[in-house]
N, C-alpha and C. Protein backbone atom coordinates (compact mmCIF):
# COMPACT_ATOMS: atom_id res chain seq x y z
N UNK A 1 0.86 -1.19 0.00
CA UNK A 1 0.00 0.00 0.00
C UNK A 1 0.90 1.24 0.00
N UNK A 2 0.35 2.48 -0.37
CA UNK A 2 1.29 3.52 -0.52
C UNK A 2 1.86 3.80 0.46
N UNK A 3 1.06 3.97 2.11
CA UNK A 3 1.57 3.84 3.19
C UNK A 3 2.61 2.63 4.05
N UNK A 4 2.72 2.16 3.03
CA UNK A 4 3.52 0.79 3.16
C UNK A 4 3.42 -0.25 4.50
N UNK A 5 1.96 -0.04 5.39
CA UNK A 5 1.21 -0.93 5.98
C UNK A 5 0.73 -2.10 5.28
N UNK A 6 0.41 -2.24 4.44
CA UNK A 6 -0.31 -3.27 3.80
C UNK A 6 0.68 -3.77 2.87
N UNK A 7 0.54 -5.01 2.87
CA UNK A 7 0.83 -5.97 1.43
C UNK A 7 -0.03 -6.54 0.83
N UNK A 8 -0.12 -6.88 -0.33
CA UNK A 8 -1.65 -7.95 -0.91
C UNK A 8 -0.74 -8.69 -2.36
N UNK A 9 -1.19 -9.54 -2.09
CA UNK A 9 -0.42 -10.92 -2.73
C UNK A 9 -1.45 -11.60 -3.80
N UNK A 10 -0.78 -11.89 -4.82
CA UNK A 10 -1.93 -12.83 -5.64
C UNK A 10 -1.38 -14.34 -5.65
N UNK A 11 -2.48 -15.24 -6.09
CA UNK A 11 -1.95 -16.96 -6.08
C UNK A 11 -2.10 -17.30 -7.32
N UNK A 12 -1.72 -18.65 -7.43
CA UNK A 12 -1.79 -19.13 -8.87
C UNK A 12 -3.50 -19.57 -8.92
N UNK A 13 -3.89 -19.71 -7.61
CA UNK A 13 -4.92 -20.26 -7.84
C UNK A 13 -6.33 -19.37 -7.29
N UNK A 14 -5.91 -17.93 -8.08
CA UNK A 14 -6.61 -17.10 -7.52
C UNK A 14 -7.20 -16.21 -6.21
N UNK A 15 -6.40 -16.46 -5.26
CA UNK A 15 -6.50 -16.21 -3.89
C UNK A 15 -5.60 -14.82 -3.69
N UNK A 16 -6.01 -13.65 -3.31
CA UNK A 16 -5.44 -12.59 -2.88
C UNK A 16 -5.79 -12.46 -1.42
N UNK A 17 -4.49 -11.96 -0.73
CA UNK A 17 -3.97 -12.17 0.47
C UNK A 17 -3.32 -11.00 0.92
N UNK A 18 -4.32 -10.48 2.24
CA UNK A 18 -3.92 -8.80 2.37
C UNK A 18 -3.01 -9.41 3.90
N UNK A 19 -1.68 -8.58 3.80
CA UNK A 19 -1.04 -8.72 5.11
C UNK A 19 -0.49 -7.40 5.76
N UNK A 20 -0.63 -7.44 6.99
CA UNK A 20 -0.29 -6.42 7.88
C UNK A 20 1.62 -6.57 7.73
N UNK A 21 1.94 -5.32 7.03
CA UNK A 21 3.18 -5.57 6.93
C UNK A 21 4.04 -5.58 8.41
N UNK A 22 3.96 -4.66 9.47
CA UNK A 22 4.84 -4.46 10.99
C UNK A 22 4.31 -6.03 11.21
N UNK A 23 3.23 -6.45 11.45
CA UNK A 23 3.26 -7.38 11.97
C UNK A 23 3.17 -8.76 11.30
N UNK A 24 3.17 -8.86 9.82
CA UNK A 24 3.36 -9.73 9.15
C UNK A 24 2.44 -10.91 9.20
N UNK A 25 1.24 -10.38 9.65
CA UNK A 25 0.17 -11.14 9.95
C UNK A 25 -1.13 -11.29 8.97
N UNK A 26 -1.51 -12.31 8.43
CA UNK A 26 -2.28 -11.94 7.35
C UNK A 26 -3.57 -11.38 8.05
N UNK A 27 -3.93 -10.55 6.82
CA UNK A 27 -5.24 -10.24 7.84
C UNK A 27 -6.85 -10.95 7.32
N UNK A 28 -6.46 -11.19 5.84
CA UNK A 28 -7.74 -11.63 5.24
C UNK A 28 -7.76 -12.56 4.01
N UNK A 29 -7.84 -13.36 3.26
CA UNK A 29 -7.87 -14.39 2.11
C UNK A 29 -9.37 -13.99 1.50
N UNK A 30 -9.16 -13.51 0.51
CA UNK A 30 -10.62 -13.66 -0.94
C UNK A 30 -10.29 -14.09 -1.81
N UNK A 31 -11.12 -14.60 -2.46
CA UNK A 31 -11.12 -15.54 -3.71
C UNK A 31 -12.73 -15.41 -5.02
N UNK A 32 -12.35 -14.47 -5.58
CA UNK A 32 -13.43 -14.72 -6.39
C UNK A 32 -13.09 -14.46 -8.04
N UNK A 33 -11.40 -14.93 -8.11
CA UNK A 33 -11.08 -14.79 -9.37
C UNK A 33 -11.28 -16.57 -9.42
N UNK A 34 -11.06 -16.93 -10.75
CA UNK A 34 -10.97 -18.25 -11.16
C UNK A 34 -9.80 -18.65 -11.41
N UNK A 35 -8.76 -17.86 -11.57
CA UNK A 35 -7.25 -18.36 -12.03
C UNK A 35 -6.36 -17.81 -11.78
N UNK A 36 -5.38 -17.37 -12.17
CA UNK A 36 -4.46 -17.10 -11.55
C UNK A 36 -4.07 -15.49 -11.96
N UNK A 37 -4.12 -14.63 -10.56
CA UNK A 37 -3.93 -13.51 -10.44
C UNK A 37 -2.16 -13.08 -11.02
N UNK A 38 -2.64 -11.82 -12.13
CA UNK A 38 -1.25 -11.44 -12.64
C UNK A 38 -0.92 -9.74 -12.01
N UNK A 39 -1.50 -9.36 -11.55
CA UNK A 39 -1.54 -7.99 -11.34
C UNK A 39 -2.54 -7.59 -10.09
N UNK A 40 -1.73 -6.36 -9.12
CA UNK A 40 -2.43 -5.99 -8.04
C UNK A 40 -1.96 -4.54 -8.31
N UNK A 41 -2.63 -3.81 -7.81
CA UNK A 41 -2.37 -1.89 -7.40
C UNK A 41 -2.91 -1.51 -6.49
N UNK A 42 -2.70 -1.06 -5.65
CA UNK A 42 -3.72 0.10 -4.89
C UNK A 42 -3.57 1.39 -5.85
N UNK A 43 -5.15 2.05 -4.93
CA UNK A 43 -5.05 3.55 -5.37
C UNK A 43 -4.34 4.39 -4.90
N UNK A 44 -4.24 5.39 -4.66
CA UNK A 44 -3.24 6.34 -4.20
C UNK A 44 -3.42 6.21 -2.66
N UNK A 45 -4.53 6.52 -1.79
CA UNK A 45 -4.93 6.27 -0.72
C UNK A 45 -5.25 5.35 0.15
N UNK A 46 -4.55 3.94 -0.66
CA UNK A 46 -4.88 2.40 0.21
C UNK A 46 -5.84 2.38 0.86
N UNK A 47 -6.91 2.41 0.01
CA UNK A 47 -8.55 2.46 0.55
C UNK A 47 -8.97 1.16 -0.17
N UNK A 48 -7.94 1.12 -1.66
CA UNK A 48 -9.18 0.48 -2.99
C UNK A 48 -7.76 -0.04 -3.49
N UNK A 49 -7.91 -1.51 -4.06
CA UNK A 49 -6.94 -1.93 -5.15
C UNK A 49 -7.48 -3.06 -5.82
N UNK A 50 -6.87 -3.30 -7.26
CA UNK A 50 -7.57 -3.51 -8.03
C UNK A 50 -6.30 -5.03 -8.31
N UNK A 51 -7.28 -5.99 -9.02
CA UNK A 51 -6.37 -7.37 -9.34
C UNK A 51 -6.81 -7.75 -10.48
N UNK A 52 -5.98 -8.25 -11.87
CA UNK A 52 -6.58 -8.73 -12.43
C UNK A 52 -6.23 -10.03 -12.85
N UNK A 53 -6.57 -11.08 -13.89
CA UNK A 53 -6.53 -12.54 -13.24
C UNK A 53 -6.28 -12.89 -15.17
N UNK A 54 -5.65 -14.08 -14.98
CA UNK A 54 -5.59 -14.89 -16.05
C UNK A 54 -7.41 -15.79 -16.78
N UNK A 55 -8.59 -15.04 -15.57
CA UNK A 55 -9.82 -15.47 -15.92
C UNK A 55 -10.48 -13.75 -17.11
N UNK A 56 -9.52 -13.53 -17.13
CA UNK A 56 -9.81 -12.16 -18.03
C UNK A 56 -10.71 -11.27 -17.38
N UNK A 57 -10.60 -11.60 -16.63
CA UNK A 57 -11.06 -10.02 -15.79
C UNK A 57 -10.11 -8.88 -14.65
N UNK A 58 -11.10 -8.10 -14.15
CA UNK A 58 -10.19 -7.08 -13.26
C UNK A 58 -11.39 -6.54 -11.94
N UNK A 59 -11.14 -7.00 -10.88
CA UNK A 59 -12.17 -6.90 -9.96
C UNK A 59 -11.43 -5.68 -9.49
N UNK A 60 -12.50 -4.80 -8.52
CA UNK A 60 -12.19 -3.73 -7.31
C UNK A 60 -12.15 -4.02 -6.26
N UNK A 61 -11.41 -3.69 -5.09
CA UNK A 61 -11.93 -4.27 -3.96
C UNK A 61 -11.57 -3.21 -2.68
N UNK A 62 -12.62 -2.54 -2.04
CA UNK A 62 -12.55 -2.10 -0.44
C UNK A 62 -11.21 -3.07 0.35
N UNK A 63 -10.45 -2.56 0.75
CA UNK A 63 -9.51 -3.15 1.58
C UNK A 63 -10.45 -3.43 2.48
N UNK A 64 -11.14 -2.81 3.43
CA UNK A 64 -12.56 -3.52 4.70
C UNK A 64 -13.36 -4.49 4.44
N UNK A 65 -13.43 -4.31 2.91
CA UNK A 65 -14.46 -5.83 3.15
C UNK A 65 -13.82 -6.82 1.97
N UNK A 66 -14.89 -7.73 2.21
CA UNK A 66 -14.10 -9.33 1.77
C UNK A 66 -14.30 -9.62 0.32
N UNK A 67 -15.26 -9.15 -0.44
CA UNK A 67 -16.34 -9.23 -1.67
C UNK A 67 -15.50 -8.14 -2.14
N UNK A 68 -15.50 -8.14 -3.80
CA UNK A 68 -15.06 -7.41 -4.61
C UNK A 68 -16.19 -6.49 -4.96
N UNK A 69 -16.07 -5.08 -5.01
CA UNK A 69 -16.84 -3.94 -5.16
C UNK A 69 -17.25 -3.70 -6.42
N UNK A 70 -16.62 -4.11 -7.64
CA UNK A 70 -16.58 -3.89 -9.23
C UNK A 70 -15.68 -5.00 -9.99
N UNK A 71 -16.71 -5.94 -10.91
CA UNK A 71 -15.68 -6.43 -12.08
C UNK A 71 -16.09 -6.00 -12.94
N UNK A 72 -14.90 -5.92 -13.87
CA UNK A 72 -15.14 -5.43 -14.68
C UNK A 72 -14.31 -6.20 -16.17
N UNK A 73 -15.03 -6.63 -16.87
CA UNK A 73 -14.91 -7.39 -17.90
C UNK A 73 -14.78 -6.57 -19.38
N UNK A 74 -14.12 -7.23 -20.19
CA UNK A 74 -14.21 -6.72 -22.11
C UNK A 74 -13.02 -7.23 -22.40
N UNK A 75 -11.57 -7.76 -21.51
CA UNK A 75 -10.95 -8.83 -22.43
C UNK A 75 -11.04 -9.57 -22.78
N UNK A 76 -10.02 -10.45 -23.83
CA UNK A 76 -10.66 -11.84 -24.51
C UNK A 76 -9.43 -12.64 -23.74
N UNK A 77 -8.39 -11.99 -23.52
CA UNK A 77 -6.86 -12.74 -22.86
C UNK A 77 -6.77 -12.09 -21.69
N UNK A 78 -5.86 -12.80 -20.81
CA UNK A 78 -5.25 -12.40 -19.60
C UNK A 78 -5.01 -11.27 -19.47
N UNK A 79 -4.99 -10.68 -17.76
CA UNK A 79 -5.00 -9.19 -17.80
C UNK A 79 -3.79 -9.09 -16.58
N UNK A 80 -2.79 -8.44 -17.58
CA UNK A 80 -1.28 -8.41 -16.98
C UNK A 80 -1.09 -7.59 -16.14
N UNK A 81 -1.79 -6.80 -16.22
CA UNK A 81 -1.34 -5.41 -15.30
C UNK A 81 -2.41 -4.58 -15.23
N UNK A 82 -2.39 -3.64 -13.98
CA UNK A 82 -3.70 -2.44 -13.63
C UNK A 82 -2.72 -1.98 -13.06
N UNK A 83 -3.35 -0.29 -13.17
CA UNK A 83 -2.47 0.85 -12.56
C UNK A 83 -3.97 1.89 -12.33
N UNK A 84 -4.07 2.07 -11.21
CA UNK A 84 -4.95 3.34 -10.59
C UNK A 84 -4.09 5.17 -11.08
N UNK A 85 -5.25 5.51 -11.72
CA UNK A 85 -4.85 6.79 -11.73
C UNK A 85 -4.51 7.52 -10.67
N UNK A 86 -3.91 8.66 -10.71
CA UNK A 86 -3.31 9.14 -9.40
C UNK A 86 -4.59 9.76 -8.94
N UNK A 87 -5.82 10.11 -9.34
CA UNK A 87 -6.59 10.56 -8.03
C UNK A 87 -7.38 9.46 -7.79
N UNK A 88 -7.23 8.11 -8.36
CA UNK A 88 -7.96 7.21 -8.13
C UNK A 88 -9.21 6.60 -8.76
N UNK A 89 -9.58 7.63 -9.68
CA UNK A 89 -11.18 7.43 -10.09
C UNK A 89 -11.06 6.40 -11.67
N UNK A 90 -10.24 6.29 -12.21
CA UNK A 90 -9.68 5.65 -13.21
C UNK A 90 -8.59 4.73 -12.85
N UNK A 91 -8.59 3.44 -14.00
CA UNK A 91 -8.00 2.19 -13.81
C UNK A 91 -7.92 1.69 -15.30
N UNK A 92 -6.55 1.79 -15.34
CA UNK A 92 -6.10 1.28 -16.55
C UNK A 92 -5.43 -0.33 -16.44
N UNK A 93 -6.40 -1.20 -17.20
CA UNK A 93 -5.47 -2.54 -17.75
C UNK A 93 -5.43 -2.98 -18.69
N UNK A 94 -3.98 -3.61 -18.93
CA UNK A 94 -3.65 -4.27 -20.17
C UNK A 94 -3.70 -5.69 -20.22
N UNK A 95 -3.51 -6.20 -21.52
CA UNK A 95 -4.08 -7.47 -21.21
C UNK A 95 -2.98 -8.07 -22.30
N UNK A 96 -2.81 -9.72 -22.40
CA UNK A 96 -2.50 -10.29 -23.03
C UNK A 96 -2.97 -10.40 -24.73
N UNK A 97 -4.53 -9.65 -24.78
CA UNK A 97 -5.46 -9.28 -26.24
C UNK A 97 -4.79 -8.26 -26.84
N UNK A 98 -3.25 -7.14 -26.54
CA UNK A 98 -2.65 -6.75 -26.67
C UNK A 98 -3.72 -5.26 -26.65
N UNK A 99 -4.78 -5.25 -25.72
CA UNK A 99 -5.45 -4.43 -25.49
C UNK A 99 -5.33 -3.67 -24.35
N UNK A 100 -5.44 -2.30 -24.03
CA UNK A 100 -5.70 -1.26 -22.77
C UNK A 100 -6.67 -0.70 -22.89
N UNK A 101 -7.35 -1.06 -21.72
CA UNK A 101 -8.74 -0.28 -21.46
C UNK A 101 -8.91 0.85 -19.81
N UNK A 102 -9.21 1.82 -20.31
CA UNK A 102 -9.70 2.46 -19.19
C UNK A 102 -10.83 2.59 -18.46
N UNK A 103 -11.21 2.25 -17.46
CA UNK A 103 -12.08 2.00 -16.80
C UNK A 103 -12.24 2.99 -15.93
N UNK A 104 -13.70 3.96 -15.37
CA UNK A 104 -14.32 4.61 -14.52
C UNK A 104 -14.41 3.66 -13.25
N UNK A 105 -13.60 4.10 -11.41
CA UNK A 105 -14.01 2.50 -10.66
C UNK A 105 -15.34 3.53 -10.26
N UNK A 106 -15.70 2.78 -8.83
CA UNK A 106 -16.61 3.03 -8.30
C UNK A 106 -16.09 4.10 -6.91
C-alpha cells in the first residue's frame, strides 16, 4: 500500500492475500477470481486496489471488506497489469489481447 502498511499478494490459484506488513500477519484471504492472479495496485490512498486474473477479468476491492466492489470485464486474454490513476477514479489494464482499457471505478 502507498503507506507501506499493507501488502496484498496474488496466487496461482486465484487467492489474494492482504497482510499487515509491521506485523506480518495476514489479515484476510478472498477468492473470487478463477485463475491465476497477474496484477495488483492500490489507489493512491490504500482504501481500494484492483487485481486482475488470467480469468480475463479485473475486480475492485474495499480493503474492509471481503467481496469485490466492481468487475469489470471486455478482455478476450489475460489481464497483466492495472495501474490506478493518481486521483484514483480511473483504472487502466492491459491485457495479453494486446489491449488497454480504461475504466471509470466506483
Amino acid at each position: 500500500s502507498p503507506d507501506g502498511k499493507l501488502l496484498v499478494t496474488g496466487d496461482l490459484d486465484g487467492k489474494i492475500r492482504l497482510y499487515d506488513v509491521l506485523s506480518g500477519k495476514k489479515i484476510k484471504t478472498v477468492n473470487e477470481h478463477k485463475t491465476e492472479i497477474c496484477a495488483l495496485h492500490f489507489n493512491s490512498n490504500g482504501e481500494i486496489f484492483a487485481s486482475g486474473s488470467r480469468d480475463n477479468t479485473v475486480k475492485v476491492w474495499l480493503v474492509n471488506q471481503d467481496i469485490s466492489i466492481q468487475t469489470l470485464s471486455g478482455h478476450t486474454l489475460s489481464v497483466l497489469s492495472v495501474h490506478f490513476s493518481p486521483n484514483g477514479k480511473l483504472l487502466a489494464s492491459a491485457s495479453e489481447d494486446k489491449t488497454v482499457k480504461i475504466w471509470h471505478t466506483v
